[in-house]
C-alpha atoms as a PDB file:
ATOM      1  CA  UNK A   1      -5.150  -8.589 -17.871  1.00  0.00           C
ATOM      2  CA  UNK A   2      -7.947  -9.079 -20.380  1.00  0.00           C
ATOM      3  CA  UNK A   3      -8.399  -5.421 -20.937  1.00  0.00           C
ATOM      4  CA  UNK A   4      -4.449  -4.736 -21.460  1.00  0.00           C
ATOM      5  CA  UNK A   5      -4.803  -7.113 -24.589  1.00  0.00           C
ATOM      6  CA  UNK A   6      -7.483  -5.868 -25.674  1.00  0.00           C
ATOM      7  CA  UNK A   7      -5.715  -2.097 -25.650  1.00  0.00           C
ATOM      8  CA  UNK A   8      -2.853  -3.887 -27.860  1.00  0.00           C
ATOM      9  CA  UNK A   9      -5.142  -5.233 -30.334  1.00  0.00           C
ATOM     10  CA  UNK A  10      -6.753  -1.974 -30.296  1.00  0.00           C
ATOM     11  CA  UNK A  11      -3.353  -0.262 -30.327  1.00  0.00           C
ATOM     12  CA  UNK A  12      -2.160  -3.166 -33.766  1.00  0.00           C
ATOM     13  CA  UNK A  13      -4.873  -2.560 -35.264  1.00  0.00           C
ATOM     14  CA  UNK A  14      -4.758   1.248 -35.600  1.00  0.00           C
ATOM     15  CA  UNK A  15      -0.921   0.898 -36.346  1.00  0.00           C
ATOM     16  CA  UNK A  16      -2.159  -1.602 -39.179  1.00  0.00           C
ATOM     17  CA  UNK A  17      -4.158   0.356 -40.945  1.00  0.00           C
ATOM     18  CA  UNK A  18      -1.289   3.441 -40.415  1.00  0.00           C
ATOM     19  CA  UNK A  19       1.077   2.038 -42.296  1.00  0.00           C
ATOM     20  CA  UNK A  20      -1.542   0.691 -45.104  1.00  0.00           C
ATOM     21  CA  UNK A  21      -2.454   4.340 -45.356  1.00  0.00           C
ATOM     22  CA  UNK A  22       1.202   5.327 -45.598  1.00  0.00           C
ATOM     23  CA  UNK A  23       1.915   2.719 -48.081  1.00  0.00           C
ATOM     24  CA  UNK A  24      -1.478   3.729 -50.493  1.00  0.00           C
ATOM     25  CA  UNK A  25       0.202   7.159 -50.211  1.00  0.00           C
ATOM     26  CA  UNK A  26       3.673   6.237 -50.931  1.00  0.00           C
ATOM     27  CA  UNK A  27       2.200   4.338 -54.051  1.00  0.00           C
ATOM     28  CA  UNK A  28       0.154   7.198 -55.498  1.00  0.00           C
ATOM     29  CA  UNK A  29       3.059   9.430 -55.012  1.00  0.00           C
ATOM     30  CA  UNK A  30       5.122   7.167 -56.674  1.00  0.00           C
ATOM     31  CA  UNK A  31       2.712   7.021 -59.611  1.00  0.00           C
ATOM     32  CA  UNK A  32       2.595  10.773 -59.872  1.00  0.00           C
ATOM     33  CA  UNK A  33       6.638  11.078 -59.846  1.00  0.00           C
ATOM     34  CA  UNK A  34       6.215   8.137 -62.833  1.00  0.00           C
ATOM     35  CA  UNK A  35       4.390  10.707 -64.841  1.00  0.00           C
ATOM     36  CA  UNK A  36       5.920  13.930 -64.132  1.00  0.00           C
ATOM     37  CA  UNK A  37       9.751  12.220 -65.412  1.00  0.00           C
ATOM     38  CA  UNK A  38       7.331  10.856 -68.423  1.00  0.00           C
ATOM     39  CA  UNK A  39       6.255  14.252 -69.003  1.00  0.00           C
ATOM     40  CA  UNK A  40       9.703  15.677 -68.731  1.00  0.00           C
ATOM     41  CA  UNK A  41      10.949  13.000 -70.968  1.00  0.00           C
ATOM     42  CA  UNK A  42       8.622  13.528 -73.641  1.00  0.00           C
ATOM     43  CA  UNK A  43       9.180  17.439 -73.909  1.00  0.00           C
ATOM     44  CA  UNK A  44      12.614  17.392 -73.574  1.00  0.00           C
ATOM     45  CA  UNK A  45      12.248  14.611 -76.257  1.00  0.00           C
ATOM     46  CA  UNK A  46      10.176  16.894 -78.600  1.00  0.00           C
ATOM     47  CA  UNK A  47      12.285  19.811 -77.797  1.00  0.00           C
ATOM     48  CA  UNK A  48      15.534  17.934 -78.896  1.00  0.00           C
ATOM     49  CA  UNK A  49      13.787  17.183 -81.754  1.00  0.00           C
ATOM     50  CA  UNK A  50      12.746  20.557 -82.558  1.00  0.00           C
ATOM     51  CA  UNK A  51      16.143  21.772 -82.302  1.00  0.00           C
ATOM     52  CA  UNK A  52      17.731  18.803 -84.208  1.00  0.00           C
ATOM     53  CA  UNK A  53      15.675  19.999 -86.876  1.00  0.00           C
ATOM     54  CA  UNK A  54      16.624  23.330 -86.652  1.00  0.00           C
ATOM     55  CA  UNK A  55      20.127  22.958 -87.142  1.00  0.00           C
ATOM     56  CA  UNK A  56      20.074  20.464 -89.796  1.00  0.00           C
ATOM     57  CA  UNK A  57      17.836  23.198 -92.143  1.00  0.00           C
ATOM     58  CA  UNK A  58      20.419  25.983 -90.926  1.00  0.00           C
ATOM     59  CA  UNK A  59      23.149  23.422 -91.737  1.00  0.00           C
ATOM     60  CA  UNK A  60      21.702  22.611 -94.901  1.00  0.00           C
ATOM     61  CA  UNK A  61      20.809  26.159 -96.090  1.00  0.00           C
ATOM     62  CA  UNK A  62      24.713  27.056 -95.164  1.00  0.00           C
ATOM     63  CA  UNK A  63      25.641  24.201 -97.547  1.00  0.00           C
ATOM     64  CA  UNK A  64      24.051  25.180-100.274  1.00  0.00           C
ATOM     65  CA  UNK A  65      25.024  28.700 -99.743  1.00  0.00           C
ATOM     66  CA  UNK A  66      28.832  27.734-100.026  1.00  0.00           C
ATOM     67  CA  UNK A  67      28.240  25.216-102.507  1.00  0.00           C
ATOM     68  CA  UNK A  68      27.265  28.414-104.729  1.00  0.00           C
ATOM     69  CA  UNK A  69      30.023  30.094-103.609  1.00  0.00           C
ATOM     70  CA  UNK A  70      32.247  27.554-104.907  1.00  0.00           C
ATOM     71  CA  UNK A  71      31.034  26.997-108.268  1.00  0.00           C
ATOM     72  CA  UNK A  72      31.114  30.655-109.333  1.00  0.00           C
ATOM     73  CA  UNK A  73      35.063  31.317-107.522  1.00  0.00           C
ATOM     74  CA  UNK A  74      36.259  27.973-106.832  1.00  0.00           C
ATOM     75  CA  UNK A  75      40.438  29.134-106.410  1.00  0.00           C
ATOM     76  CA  UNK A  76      39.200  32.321-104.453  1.00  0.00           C
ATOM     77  CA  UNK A  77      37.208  30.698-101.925  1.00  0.00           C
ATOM     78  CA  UNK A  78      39.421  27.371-101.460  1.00  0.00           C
ATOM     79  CA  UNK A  79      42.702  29.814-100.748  1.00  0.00           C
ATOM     80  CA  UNK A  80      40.488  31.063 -97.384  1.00  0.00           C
ATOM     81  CA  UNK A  81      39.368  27.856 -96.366  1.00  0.00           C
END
């Protein structure tokens, strides 16, 4: 009888320090996801951004190109908006 106990507190222990293991790994893979989505976050952060920027200068350069246009024929180019 002495020995089957002994087997289960073998057996307890090793499923103890299983699931510790698993957890340790579930934690670092959890901290790895955490900065991958940071990472993803921050470029598609910079890349908005980037492209933000973009379109306001093409927005702005467009601006001033038809505010020229409208100070040298005003009528003409109001009749075609």
């Amino acid at each position: 009888m002495e020995s089957v106990i002994n087997k289960l507190a073998e057996i307890e222990t090793a499923a103890t320090k299983i699931m510790q293991a698993a957890e340790n790994q579930k934690k670092l893979q959890d901290e790895q996801q955490e900065e991958r989505i940071a990472k993803f976050d921050a470029d598609l952060e910079a890349e908005t951004a980037k492209r933000i920027e973009e379109i306001t200068t093409k927005l702005h350069s467009t601006t001033l190109i038809t505010n020229r246009i409208t100070e040298h024929c005003p009528r003409r180019f109001t009749k075609t908006l």
